[in-house]
N, C-alpha and C. Protein backbone atom coordinates (compact mmCIF):
# COMPACT_ATOMS: atom_id res chain seq x y z
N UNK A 1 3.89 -114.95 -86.52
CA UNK A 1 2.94 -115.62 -85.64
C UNK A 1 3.67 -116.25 -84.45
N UNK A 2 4.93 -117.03 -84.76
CA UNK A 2 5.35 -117.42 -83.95
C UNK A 2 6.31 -116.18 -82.72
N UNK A 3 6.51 -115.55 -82.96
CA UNK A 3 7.20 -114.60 -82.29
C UNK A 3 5.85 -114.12 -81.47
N UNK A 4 4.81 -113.70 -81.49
CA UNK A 4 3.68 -112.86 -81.31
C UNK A 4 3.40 -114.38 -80.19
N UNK A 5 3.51 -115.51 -80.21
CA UNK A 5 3.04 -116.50 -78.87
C UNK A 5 4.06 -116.34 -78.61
N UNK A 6 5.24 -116.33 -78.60
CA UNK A 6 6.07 -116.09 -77.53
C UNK A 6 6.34 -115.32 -76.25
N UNK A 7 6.05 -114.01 -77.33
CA UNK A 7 5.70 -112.80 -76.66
C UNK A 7 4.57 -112.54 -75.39
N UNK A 8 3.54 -113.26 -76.04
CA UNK A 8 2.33 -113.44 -75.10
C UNK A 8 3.01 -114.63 -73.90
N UNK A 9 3.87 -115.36 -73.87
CA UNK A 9 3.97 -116.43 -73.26
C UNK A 9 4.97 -116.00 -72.05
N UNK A 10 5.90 -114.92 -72.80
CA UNK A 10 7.00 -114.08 -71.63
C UNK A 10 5.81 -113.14 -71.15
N UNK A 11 4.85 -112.52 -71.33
CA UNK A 11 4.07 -111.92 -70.58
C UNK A 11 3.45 -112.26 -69.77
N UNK A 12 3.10 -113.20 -69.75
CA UNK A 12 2.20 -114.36 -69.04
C UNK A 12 3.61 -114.71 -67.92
N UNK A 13 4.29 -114.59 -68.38
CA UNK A 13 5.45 -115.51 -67.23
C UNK A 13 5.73 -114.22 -66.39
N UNK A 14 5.75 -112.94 -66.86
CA UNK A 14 6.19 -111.71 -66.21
C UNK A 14 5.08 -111.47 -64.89
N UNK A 15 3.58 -111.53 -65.54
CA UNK A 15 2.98 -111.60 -64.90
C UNK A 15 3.04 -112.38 -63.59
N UNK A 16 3.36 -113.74 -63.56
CA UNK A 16 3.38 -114.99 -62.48
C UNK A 16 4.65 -114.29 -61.88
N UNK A 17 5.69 -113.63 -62.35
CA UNK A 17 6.64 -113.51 -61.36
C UNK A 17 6.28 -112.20 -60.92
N UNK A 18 5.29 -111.00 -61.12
CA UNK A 18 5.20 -109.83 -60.17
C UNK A 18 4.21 -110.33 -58.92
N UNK A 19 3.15 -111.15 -59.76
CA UNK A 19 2.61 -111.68 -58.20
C UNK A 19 3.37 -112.74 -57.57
N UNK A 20 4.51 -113.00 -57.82
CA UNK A 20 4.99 -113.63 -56.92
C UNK A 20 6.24 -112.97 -56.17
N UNK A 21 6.41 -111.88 -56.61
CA UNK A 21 7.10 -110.91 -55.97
C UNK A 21 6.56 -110.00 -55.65
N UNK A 22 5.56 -109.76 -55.62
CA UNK A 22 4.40 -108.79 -54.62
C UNK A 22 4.26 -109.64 -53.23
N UNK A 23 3.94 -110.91 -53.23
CA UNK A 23 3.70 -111.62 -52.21
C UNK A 23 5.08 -111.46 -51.73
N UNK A 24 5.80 -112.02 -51.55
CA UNK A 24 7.20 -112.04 -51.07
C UNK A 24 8.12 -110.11 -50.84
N UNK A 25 6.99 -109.31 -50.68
CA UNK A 25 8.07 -108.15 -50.79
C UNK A 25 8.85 -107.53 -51.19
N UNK A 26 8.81 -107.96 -52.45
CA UNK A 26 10.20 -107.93 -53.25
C UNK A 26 9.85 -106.53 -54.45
N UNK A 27 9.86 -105.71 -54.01
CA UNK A 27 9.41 -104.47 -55.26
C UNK A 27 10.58 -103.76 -55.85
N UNK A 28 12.35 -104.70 -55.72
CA UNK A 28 12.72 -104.12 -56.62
C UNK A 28 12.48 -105.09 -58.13
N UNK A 29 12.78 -106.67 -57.41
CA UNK A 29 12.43 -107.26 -58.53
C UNK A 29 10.67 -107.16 -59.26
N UNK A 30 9.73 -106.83 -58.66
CA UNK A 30 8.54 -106.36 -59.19
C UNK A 30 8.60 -105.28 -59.90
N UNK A 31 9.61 -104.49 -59.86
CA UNK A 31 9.92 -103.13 -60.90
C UNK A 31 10.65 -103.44 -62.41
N UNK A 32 11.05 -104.26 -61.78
CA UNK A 32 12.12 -104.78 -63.26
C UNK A 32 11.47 -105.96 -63.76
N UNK A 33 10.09 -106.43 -63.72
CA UNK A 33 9.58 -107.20 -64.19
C UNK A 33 8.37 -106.63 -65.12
N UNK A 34 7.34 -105.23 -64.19
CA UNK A 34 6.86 -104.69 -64.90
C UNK A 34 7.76 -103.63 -65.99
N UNK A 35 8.48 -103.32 -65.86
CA UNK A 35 9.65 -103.14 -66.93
C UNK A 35 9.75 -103.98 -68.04
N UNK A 36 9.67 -104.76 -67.54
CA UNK A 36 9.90 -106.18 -68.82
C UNK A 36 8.69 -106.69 -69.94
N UNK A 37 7.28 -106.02 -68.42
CA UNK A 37 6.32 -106.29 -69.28
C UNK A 37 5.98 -105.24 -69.92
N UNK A 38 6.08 -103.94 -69.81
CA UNK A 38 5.78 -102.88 -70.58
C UNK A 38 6.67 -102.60 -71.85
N UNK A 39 7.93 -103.21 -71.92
CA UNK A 39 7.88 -103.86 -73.23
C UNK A 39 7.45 -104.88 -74.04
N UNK A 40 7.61 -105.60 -73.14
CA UNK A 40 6.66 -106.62 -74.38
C UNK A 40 5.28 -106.48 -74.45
N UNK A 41 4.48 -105.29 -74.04
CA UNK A 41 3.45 -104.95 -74.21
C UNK A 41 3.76 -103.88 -75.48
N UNK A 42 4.43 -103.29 -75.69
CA UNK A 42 4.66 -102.43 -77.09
C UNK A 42 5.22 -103.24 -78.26
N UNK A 43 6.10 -104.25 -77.53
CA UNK A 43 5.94 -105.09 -78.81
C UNK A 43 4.94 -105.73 -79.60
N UNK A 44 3.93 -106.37 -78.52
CA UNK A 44 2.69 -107.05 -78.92
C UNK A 44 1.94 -106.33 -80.15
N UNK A 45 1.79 -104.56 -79.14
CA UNK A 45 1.11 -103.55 -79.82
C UNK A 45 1.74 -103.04 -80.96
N UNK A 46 2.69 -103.54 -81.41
CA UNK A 46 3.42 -103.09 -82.58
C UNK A 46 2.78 -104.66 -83.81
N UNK A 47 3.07 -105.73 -82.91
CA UNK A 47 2.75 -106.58 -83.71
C UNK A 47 0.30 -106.45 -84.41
N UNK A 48 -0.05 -106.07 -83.73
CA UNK A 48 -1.46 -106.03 -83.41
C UNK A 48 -1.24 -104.50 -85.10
N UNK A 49 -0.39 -103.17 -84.87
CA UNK A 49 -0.49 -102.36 -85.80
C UNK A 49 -0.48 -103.30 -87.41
N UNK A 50 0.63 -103.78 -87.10
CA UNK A 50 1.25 -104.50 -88.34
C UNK A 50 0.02 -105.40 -88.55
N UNK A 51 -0.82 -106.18 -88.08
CA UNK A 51 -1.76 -107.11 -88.55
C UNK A 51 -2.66 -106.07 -89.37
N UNK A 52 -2.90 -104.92 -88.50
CA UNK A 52 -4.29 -104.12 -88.72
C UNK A 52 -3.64 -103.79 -90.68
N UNK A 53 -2.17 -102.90 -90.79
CA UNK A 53 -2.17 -102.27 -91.99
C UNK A 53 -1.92 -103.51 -92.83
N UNK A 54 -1.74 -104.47 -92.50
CA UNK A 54 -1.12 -105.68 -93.60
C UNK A 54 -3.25 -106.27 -94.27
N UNK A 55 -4.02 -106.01 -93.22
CA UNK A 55 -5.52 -106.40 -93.60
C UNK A 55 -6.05 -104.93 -94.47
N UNK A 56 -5.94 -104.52 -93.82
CA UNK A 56 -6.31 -102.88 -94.69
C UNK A 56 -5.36 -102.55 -96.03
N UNK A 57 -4.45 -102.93 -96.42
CA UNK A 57 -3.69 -103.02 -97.59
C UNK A 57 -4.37 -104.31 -98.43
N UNK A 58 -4.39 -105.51 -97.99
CA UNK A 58 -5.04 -106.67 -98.46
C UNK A 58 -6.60 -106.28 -98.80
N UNK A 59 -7.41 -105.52 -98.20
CA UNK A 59 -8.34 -104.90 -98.55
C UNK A 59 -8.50 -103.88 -99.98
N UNK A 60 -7.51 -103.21 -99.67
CA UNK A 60 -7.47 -102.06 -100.55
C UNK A 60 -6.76 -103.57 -102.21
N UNK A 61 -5.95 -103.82 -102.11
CA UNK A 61 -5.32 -104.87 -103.13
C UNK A 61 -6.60 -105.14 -103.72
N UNK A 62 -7.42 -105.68 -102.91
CA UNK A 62 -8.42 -106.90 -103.27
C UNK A 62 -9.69 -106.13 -104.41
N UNK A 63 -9.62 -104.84 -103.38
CA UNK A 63 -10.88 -103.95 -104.44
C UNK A 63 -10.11 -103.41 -105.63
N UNK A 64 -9.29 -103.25 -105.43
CA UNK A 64 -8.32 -102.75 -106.86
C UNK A 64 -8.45 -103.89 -108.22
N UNK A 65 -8.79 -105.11 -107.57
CA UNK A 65 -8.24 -106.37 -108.29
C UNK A 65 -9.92 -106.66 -109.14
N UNK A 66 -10.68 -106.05 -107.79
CA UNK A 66 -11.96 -106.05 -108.60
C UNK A 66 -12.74 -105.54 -109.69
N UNK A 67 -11.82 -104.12 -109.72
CA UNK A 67 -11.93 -103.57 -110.08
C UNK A 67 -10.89 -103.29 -111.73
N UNK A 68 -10.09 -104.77 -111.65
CA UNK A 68 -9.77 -104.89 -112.94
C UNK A 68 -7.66 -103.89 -112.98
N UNK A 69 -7.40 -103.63 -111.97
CA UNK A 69 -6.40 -102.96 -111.87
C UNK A 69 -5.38 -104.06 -111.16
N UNK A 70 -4.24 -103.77 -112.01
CA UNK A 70 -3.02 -104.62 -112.05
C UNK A 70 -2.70 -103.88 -111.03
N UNK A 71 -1.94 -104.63 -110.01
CA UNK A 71 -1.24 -104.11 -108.71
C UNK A 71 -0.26 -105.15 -108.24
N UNK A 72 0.45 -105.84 -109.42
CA UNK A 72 1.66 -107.21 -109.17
C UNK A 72 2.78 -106.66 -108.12
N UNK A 73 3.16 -105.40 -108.10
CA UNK A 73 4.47 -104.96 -107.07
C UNK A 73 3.43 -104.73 -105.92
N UNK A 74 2.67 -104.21 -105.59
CA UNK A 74 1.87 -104.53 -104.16
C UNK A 74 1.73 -105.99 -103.63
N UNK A 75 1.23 -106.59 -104.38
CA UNK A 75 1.37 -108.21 -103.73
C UNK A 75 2.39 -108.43 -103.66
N UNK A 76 3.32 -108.17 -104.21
CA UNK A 76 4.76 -108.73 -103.79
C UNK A 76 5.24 -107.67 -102.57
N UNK A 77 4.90 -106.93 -102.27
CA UNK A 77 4.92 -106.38 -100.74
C UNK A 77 4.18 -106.96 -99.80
N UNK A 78 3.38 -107.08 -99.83
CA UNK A 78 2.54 -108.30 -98.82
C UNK A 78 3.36 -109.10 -98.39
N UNK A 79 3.89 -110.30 -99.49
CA UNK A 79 4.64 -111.55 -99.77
C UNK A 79 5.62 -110.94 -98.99
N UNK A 80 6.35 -110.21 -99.01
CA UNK A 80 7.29 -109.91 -97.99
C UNK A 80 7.30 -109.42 -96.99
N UNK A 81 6.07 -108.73 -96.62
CA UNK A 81 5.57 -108.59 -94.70
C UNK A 81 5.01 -109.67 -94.55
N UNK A 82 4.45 -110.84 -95.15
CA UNK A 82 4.08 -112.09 -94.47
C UNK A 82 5.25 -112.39 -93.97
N UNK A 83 6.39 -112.54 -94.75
CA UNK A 83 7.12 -113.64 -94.55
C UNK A 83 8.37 -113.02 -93.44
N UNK A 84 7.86 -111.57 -93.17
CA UNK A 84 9.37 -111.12 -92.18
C UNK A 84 8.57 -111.37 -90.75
N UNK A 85 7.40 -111.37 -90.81
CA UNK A 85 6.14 -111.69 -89.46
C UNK A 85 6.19 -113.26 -89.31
C-alpha cells in the first residue's frame, strides 16, 4: 500500500514537472520525464494486476471454505502476498 502512494505521488510530481517543462521549452527534459512516467505507470499497473489476482484467489479460498474444503497452504500464500505488498 505504501509503495503504491508513493508511486502515485512521483507521478503526480512527473506530471507538474512536464508542464512545467512544456512551458519553458524544454522537451529534452519533458522526454525524460514522460519516460519516468511511463514507468511508473507499469508499475502502478502491475500493482492494480496484483490487487485484482490476490481478490480473485481470496474469492475462490472463500467459496472453497464454504464449501467445507481445507485449503490451509493457500491462505498461507495470501499471508505472504499481503505482506511482500
Amino acid at each position: 500500500m505504501l509503495q503504491e502512494v508513493d508511486l502515485l505521488q512521483k507521478a503526480s510530481q512527473c506530471i507538474e514537472y512536464i508542464q512545467e517543462a512544456l512551458q519553458n521549452r524544454d522537451y529534452e527534459t519533458m522526454k525524460i520525464e514522460v519516460s519516468e512516467l511511463n514507468f511508473l505507470a507499469k508499475q502502478l499497473q502491475e500493482i492494480e494486476m496484483k490487487k485484482a489476482r490476490r481478490a480473485q484467489l481470496t474469492a475462490i479460498v472463500q467459496d472453497m471454505r464454504r464449501r467445507g474444503i481445507k485449503i490451509d497452504f493457500v491462505s498461507q500464500m495470501i499471508k505472504k502476498e499481503k505482506s511482500s505488498l
